[in-house]
PDB file of N, CA and C in Angstrom:
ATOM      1  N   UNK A   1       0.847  -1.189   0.000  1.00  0.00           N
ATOM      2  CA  UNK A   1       0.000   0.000   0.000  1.00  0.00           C
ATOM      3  C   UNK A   1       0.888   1.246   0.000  1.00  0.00           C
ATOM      4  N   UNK A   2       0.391   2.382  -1.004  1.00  0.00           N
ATOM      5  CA  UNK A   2       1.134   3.178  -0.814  1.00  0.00           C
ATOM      6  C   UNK A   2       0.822   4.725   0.170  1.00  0.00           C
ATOM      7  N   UNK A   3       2.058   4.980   0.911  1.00  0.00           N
ATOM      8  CA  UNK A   3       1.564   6.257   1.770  1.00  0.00           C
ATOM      9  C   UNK A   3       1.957   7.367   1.044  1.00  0.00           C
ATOM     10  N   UNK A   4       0.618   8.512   1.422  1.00  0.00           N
ATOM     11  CA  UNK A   4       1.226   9.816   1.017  1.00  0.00           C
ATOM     12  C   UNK A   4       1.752  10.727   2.027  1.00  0.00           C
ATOM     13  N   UNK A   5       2.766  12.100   1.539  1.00  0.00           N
ATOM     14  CA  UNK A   5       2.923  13.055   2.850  1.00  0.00           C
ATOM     15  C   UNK A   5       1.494  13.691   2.616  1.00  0.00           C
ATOM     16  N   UNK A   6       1.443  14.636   3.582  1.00  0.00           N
ATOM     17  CA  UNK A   6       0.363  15.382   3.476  1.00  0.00           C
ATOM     18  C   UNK A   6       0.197  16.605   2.191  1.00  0.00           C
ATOM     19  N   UNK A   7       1.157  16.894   1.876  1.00  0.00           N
ATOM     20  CA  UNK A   7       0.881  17.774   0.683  1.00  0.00           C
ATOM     21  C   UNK A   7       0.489  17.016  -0.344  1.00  0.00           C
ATOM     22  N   UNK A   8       0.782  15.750  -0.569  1.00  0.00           N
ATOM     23  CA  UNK A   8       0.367  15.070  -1.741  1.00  0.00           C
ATOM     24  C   UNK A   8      -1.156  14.123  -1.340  1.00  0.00           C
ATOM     25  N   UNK A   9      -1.246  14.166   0.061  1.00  0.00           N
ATOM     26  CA  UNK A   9      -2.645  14.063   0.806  1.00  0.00           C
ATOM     27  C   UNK A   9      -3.724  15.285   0.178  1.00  0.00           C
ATOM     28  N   UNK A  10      -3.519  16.218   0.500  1.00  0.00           N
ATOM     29  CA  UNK A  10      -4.054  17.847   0.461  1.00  0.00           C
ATOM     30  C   UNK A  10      -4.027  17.906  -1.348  1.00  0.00           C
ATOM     31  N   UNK A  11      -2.927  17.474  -1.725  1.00  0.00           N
ATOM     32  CA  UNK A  11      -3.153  18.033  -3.516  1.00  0.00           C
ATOM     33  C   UNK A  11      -4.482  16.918  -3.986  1.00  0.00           C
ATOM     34  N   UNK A  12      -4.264  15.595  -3.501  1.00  0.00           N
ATOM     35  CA  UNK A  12      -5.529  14.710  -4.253  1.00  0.00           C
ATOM     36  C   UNK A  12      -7.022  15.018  -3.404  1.00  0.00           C
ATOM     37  N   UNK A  13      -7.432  15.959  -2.736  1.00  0.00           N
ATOM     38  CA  UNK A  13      -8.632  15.983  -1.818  1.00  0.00           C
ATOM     39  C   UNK A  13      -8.868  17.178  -2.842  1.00  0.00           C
ATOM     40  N   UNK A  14      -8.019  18.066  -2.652  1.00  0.00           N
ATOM     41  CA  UNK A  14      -8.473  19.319  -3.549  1.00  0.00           C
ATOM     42  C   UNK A  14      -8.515  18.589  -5.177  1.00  0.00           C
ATOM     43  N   UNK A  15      -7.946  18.068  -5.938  1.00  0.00           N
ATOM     44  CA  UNK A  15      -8.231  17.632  -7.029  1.00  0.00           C
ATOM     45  C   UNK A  15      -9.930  16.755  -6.811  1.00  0.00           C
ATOM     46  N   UNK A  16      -9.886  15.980  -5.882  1.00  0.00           N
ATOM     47  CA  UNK A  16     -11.769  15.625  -5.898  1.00  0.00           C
ATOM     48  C   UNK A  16     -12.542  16.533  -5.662  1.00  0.00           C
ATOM     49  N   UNK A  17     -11.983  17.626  -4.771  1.00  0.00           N
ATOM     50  CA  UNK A  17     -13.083  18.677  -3.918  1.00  0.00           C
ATOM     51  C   UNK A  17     -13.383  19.608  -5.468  1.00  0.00           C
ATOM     52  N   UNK A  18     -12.501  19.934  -6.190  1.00  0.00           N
ATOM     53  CA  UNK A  18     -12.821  20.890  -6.376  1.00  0.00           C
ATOM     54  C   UNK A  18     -12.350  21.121  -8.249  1.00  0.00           C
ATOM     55  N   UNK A  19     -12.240  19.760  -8.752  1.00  0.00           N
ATOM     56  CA  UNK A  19     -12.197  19.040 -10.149  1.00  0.00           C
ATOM     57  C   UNK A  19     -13.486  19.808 -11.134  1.00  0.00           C
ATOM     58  N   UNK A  20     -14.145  20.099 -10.491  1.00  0.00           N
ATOM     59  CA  UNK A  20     -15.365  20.494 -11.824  1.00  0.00           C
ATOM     60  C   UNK A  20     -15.400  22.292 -11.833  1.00  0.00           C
ATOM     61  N   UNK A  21     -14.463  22.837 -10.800  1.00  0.00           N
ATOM     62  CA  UNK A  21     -14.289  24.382 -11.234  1.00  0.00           C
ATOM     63  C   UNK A  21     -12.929  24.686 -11.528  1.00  0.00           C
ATOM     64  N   UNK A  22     -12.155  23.381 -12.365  1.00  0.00           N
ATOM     65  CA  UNK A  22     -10.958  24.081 -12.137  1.00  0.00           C
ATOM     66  C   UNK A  22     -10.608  24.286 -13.750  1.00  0.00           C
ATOM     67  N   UNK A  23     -10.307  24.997 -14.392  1.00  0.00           N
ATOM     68  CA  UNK A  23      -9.777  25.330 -15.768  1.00  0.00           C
ATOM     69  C   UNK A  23      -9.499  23.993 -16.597  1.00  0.00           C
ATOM     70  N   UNK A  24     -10.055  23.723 -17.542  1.00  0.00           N
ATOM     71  CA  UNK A  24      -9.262  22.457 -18.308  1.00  0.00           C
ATOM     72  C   UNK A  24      -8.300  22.037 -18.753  1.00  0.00           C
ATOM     73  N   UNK A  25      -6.981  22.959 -18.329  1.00  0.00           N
ATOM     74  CA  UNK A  25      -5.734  22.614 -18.610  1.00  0.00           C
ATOM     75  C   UNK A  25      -5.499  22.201 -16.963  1.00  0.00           C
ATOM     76  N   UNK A  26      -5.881  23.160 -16.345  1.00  0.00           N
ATOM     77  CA  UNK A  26      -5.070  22.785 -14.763  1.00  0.00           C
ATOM     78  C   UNK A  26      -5.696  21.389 -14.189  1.00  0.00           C
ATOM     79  N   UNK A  27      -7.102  20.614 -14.991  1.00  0.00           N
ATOM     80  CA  UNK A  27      -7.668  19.504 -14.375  1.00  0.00           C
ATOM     81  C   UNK A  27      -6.547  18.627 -15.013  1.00  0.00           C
ATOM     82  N   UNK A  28      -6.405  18.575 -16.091  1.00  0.00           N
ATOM     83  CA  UNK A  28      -5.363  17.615 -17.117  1.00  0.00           C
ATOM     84  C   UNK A  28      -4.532  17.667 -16.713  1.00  0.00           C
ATOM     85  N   UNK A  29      -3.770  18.746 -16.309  1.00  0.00           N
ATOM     86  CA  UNK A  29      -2.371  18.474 -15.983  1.00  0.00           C
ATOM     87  C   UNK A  29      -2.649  18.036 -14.020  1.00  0.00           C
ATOM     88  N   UNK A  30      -3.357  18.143 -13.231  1.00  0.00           N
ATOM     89  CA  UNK A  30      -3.480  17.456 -12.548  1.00  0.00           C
ATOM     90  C   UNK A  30      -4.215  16.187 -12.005  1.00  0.00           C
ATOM     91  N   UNK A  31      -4.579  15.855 -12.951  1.00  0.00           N
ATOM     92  CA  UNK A  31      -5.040  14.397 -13.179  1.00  0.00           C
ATOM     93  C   UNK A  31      -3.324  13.488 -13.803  1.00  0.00           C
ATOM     94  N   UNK A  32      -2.655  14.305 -14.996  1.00  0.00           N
ATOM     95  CA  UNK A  32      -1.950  13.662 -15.226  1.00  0.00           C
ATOM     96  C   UNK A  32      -0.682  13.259 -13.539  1.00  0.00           C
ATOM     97  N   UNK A  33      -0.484  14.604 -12.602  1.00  0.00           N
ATOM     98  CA  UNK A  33       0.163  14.147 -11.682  1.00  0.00           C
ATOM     99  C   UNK A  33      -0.159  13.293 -10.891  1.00  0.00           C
ATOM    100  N   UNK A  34      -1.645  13.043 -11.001  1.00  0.00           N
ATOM    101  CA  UNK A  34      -2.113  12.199 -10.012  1.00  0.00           C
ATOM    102  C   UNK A  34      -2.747  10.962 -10.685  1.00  0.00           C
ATOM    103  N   UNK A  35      -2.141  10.798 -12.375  1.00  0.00           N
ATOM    104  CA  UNK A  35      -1.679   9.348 -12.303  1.00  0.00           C
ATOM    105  C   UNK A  35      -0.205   8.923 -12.270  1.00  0.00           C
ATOM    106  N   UNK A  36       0.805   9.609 -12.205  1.00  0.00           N
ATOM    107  CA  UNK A  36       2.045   9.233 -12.117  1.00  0.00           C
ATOM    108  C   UNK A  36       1.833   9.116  -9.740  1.00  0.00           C
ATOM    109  N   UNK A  37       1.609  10.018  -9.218  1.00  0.00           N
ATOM    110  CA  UNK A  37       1.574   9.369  -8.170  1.00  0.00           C
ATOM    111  C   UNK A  37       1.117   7.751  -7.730  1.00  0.00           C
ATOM    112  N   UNK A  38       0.000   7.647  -8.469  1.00  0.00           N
ATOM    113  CA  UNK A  38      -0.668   6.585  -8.059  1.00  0.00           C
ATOM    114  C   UNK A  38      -0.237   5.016  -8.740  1.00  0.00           C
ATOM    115  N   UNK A  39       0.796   5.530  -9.856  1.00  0.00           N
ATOM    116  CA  UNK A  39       1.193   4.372 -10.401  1.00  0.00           C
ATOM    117  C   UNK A  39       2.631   4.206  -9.827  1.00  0.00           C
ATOM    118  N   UNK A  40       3.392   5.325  -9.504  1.00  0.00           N
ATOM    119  CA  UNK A  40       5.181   5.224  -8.950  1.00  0.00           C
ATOM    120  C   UNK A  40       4.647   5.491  -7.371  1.00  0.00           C
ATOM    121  N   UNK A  41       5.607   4.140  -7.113  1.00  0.00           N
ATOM    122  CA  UNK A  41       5.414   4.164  -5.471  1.00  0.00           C
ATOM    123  C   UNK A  41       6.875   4.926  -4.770  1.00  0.00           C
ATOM    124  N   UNK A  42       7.438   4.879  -5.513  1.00  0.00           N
ATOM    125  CA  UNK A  42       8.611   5.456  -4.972  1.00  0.00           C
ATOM    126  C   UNK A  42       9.596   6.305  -6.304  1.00  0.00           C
ATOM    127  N   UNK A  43       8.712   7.221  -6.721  1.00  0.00           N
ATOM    128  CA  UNK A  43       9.573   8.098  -8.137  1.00  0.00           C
ATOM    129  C   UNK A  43      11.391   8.409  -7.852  1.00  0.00           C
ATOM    130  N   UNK A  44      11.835   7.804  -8.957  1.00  0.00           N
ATOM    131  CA  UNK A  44      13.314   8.379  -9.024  1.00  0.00           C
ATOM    132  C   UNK A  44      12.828   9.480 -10.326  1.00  0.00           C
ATOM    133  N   UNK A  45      14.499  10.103 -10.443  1.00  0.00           N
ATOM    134  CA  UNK A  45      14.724  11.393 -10.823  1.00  0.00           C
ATOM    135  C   UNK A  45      13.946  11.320 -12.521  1.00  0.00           C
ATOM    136  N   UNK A  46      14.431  10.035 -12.985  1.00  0.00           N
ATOM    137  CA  UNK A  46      13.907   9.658 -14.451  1.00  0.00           C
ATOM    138  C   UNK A  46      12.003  10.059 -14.557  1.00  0.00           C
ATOM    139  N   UNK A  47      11.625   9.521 -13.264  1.00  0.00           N
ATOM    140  CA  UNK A  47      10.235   9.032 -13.394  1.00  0.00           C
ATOM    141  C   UNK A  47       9.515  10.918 -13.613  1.00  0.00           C
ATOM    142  N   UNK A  48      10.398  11.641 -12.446  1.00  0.00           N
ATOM    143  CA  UNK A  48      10.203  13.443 -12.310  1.00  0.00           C
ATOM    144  C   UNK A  48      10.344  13.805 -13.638  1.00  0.00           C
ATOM    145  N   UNK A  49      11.142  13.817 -14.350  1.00  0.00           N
ATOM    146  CA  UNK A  49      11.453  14.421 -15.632  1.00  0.00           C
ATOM    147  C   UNK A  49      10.483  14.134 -16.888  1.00  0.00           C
ATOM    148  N   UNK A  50      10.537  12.557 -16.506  1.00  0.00           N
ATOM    149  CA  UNK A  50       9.285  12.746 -17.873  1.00  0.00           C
ATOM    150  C   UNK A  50       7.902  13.120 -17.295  1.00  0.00           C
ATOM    151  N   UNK A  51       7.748  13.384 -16.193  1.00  0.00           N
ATOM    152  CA  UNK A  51       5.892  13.621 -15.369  1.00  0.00           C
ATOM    153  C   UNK A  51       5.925  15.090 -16.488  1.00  0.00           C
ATOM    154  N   UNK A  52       7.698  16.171 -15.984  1.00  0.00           N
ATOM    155  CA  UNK A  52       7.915  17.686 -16.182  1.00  0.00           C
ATOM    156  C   UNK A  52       8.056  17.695 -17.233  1.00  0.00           C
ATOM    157  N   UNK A  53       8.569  16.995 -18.186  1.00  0.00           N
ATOM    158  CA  UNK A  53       8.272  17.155 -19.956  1.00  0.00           C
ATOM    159  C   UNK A  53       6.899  16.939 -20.188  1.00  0.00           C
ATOM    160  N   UNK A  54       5.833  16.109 -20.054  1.00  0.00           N
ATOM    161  CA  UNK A  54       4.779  15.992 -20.249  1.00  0.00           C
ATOM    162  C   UNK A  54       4.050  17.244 -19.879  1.00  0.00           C
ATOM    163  N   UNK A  55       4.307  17.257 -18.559  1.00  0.00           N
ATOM    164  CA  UNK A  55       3.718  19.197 -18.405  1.00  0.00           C
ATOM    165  C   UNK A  55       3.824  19.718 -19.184  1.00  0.00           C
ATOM    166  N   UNK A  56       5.263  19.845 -19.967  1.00  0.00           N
ATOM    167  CA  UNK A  56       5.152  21.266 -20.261  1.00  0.00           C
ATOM    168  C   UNK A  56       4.499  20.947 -22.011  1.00  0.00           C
ATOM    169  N   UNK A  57       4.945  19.929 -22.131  1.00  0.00           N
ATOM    170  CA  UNK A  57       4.095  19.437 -23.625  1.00  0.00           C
ATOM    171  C   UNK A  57       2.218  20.051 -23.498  1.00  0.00           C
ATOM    172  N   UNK A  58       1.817  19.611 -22.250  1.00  0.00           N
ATOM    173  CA  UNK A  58       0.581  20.266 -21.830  1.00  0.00           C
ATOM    174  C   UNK A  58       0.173  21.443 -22.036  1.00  0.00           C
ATOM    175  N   UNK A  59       1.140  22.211 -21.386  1.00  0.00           N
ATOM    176  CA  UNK A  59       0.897  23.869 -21.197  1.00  0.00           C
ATOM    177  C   UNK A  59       1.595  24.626 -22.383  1.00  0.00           C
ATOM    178  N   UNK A  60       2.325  23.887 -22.846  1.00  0.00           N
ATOM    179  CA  UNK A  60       3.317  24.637 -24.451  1.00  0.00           C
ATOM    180  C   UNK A  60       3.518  26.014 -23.901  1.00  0.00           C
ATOM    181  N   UNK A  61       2.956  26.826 -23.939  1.00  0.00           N
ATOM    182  CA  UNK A  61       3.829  28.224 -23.846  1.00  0.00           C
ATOM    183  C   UNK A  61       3.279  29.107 -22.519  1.00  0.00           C
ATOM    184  N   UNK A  62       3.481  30.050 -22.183  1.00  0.00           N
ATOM    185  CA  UNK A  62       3.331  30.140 -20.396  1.00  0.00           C
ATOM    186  C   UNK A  62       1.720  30.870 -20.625  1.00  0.00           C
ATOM    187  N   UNK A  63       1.740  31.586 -21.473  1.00  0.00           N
ATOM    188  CA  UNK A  63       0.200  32.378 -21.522  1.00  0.00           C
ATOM    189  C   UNK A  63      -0.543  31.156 -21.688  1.00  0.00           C
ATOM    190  N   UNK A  64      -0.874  30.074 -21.919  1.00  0.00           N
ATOM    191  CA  UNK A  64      -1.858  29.429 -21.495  1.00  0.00           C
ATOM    192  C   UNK A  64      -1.934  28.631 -20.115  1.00  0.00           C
ATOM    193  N   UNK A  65      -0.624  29.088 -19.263  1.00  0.00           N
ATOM    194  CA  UNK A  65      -0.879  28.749 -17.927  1.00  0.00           C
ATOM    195  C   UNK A  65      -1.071  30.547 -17.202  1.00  0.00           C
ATOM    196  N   UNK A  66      -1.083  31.054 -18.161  1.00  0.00           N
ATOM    197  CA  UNK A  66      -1.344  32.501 -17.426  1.00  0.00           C
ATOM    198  C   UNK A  66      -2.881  32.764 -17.511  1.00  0.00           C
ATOM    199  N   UNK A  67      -3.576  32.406 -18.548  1.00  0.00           N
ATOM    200  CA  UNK A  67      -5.184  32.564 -18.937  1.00  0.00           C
ATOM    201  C   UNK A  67      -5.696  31.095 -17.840  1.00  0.00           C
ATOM    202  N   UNK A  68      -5.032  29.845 -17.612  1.00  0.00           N
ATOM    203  CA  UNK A  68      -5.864  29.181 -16.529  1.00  0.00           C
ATOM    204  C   UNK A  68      -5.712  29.506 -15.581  1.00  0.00           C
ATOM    205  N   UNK A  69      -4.490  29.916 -15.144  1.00  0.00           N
ATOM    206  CA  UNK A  69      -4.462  30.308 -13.322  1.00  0.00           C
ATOM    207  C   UNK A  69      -5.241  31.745 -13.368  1.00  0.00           C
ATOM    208  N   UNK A  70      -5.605  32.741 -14.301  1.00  0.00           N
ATOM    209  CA  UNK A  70      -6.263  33.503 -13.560  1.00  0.00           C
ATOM    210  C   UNK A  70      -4.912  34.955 -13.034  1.00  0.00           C
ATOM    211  N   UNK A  71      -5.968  35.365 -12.031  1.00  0.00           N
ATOM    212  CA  UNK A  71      -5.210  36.286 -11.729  1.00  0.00           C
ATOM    213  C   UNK A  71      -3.927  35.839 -10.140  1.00  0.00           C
ATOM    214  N   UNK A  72      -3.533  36.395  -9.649  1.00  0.00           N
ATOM    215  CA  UNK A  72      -2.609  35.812  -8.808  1.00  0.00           C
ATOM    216  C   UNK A  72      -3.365  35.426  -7.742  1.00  0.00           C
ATOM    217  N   UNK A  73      -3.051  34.307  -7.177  1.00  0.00           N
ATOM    218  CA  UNK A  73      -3.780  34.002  -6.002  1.00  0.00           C
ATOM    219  C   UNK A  73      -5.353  33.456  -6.286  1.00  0.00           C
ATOM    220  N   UNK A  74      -6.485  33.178  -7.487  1.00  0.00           N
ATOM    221  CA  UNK A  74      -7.227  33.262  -7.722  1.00  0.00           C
ATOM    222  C   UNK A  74      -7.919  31.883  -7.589  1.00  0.00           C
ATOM    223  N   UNK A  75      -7.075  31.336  -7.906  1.00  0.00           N
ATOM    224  CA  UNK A  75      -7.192  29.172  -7.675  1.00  0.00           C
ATOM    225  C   UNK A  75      -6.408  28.860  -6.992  1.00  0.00           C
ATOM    226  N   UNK A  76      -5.214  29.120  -6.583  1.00  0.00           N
ATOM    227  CA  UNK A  76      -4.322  28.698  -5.716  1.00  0.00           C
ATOM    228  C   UNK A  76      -5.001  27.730  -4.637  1.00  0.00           C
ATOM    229  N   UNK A  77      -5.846  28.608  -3.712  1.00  0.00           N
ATOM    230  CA  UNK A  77      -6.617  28.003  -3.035  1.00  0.00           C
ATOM    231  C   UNK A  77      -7.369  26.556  -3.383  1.00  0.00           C
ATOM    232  N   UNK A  78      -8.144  26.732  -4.552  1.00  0.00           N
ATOM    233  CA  UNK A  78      -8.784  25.274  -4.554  1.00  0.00           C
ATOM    234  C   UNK A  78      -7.675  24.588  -6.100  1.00  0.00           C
ATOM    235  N   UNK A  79      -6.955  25.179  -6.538  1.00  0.00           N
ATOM    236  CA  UNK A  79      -5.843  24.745  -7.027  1.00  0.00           C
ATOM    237  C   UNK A  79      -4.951  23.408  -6.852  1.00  0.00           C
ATOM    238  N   UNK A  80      -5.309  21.849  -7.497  1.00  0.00           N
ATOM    239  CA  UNK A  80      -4.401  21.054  -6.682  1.00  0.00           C
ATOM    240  C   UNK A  80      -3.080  21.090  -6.328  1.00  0.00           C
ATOM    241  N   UNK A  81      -2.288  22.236  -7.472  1.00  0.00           N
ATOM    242  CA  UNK A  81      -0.948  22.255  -7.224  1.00  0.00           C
ATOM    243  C   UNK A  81      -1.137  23.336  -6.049  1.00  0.00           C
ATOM    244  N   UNK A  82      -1.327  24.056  -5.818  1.00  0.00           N
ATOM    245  CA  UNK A  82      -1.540  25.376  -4.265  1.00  0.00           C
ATOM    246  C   UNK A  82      -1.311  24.264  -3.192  1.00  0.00           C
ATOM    247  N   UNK A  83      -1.378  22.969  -3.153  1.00  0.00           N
ATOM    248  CA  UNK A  83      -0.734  22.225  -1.756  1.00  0.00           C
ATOM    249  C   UNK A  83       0.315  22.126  -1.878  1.00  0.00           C
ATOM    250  N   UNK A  84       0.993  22.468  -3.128  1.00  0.00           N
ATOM    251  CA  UNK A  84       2.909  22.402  -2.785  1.00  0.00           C
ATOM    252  C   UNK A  84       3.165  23.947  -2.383  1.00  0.00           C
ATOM    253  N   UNK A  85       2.309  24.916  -2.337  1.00  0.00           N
ATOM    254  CA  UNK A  85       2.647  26.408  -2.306  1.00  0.00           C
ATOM    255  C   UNK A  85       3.646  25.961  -0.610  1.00  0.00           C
ATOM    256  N   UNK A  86       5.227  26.542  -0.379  1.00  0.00           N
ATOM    257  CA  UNK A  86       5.225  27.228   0.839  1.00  0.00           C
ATOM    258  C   UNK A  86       4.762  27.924   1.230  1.00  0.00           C
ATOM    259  N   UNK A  87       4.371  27.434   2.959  1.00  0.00           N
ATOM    260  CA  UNK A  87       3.256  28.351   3.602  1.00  0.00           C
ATOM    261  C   UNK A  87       3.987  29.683   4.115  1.00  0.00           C
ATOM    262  N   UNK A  88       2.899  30.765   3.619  1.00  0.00           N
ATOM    263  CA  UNK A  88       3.126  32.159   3.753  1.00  0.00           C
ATOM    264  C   UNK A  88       2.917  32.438   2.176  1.00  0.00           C
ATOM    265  N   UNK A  89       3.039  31.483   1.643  1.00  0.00           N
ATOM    266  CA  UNK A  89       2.982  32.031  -0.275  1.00  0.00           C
ATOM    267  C   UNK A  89       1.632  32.133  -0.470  1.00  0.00           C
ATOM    268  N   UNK A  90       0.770  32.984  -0.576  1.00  0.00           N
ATOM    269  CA  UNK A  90      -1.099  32.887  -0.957  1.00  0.00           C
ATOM    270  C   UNK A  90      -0.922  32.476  -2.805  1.00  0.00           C
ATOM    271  N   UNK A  91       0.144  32.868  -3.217  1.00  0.00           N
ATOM    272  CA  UNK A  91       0.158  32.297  -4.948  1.00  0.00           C
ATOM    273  C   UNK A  91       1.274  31.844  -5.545  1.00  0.00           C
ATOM    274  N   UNK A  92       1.168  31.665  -6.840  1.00  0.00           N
ATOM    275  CA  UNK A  92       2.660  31.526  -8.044  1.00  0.00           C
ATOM    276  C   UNK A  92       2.074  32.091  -8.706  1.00  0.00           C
ATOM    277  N   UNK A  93       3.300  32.729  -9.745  1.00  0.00           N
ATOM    278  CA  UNK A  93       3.201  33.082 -10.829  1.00  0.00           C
ATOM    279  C   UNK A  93       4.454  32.924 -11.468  1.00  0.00           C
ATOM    280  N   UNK A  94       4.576  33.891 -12.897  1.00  0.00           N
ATOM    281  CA  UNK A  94       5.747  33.960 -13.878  1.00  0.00           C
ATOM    282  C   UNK A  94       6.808  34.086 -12.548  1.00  0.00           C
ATOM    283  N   UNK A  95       6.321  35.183 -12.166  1.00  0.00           N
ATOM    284  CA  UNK A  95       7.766  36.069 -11.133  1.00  0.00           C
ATOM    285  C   UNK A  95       8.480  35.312 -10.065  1.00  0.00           C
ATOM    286  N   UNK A  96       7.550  34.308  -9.737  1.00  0.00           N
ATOM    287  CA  UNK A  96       6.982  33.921  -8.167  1.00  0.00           C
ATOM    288  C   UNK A  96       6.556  32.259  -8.477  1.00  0.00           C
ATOM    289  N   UNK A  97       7.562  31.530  -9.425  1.00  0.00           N
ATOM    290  CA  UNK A  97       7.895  30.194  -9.643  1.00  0.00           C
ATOM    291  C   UNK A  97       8.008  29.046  -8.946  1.00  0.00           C
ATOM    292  N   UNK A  98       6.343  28.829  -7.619  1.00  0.00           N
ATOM    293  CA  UNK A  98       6.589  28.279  -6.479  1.00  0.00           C
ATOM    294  C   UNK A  98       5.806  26.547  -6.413  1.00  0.00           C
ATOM    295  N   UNK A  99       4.491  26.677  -8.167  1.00  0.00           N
ATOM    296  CA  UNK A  99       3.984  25.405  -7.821  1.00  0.00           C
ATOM    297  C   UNK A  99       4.452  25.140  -9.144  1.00  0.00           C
ATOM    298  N   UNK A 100       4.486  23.399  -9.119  1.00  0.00           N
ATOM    299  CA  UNK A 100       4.585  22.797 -10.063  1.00  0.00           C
ATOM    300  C   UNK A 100       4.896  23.220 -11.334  1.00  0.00           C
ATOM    301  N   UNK A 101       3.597  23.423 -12.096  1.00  0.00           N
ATOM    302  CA  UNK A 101       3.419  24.124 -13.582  1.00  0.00           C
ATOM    303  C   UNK A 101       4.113  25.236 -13.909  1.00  0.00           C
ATOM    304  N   UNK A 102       4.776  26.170 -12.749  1.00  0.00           N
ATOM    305  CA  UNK A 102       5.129  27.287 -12.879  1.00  0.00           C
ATOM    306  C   UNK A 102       6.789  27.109 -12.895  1.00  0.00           C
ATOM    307  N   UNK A 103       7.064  25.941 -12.225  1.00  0.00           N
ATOM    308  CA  UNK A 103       8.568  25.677 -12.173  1.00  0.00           C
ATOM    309  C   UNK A 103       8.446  24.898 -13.007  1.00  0.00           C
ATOM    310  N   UNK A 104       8.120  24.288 -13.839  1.00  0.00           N
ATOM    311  CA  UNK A 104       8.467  23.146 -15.389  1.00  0.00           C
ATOM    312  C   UNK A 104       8.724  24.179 -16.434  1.00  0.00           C
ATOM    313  N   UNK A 105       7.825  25.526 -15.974  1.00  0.00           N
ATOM    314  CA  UNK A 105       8.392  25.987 -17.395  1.00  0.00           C
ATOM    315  C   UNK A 105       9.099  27.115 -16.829  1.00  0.00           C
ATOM    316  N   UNK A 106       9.747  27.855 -15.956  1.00  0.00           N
ATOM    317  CA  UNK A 106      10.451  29.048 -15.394  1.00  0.00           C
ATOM    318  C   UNK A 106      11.828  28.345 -14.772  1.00  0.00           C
ATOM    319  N   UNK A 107      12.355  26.521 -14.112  1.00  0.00           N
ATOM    320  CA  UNK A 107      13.129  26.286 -13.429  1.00  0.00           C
ATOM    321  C   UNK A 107      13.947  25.665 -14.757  1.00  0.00           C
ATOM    322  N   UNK A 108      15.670  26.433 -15.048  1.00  0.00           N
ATOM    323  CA  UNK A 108      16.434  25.605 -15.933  1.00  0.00           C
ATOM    324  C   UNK A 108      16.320  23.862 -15.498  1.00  0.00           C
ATOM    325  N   UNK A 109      16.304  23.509 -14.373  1.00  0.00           N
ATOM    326  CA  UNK A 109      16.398  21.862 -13.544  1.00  0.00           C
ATOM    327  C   UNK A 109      15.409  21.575 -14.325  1.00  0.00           C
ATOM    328  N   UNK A 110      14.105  22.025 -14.565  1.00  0.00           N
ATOM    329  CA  UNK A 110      13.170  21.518 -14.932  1.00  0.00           C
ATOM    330  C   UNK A 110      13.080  21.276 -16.723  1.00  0.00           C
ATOM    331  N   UNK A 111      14.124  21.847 -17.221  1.00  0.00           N
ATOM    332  CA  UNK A 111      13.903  21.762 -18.247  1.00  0.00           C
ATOM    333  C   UNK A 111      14.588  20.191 -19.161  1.00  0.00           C
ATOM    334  N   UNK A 112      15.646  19.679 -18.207  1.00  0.00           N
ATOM    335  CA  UNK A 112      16.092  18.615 -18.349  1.00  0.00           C
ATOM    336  C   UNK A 112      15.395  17.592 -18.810  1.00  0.00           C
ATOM    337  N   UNK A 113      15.606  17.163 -20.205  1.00  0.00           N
ATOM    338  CA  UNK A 113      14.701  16.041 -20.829  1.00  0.00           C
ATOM    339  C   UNK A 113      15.228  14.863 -19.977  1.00  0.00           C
ATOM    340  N   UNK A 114      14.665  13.940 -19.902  1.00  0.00           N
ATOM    341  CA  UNK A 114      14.824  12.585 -19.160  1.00  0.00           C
ATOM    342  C   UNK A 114      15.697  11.321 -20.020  1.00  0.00           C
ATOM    343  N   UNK A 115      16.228  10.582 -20.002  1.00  0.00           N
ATOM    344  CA  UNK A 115      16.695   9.552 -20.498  1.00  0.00           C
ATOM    345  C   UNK A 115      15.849   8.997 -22.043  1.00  0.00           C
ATOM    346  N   UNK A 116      16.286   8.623 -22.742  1.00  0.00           N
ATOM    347  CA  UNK A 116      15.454   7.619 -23.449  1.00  0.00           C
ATOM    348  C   UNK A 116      15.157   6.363 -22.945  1.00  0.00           C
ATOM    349  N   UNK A 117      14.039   6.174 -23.307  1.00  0.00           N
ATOM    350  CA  UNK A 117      14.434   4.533 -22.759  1.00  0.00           C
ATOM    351  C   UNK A 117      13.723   3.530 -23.921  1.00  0.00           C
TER     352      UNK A 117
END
């Protein structure tokens, strides 16, 4: 059986709670994280890289993660990625590269294609 921490507790409650108001890129791309959770019980670095290429294949260029998130702070809240926000952060953005989607396409680390296999 697999355990979660609590942020990855908190990201799949908000993905059920709150799946039918969330933008149709931000449901896809968090459905897609929350089938790589549920299938890797224990992700190495390979398994991260291709989840973060697939993102960004998702979101292709940042204005269409700028037209789903809204304005700053606006989904965060019922946002599944807003459970990785550090607390004291109320958002991400371009500037302010703190959840997921926002670091695949703003973090050089993230840009690292993964192995072939």
């Amino acid at each position: 059986m697999t355990h979660y921490g609590l942020q990855t507790m908190d990201f799949l409650a908000r993905l059920q709670k709150f799946a039918e108001e969330l933008p149709p890129l931000l449901l896809e791309m968090a459905r897609l994280l929350q089938q790589s959770i549920e299938a890797v019980d224990r992700p190495q670095l390979e398994d991260i890289q291709r989840m973060q290429a697939e993102l960004r294949r998702l979101i292709g260029e940042a204005a269409a993660l700028e037209g789903a998130c809204g304005t700053e702070g606006t989904l965060c809240t019922k946002c599944p990625f807003g459970a990785y926000l550090p607390s004291g952060f109320p958002f991400a953005s371009p500037q302010q590269p703190l959840c997921l989607p926002w670091i695949v396409l703003t973090h050089p680390e993230a840009q690292v294609q993964p192995p072939a296999n």
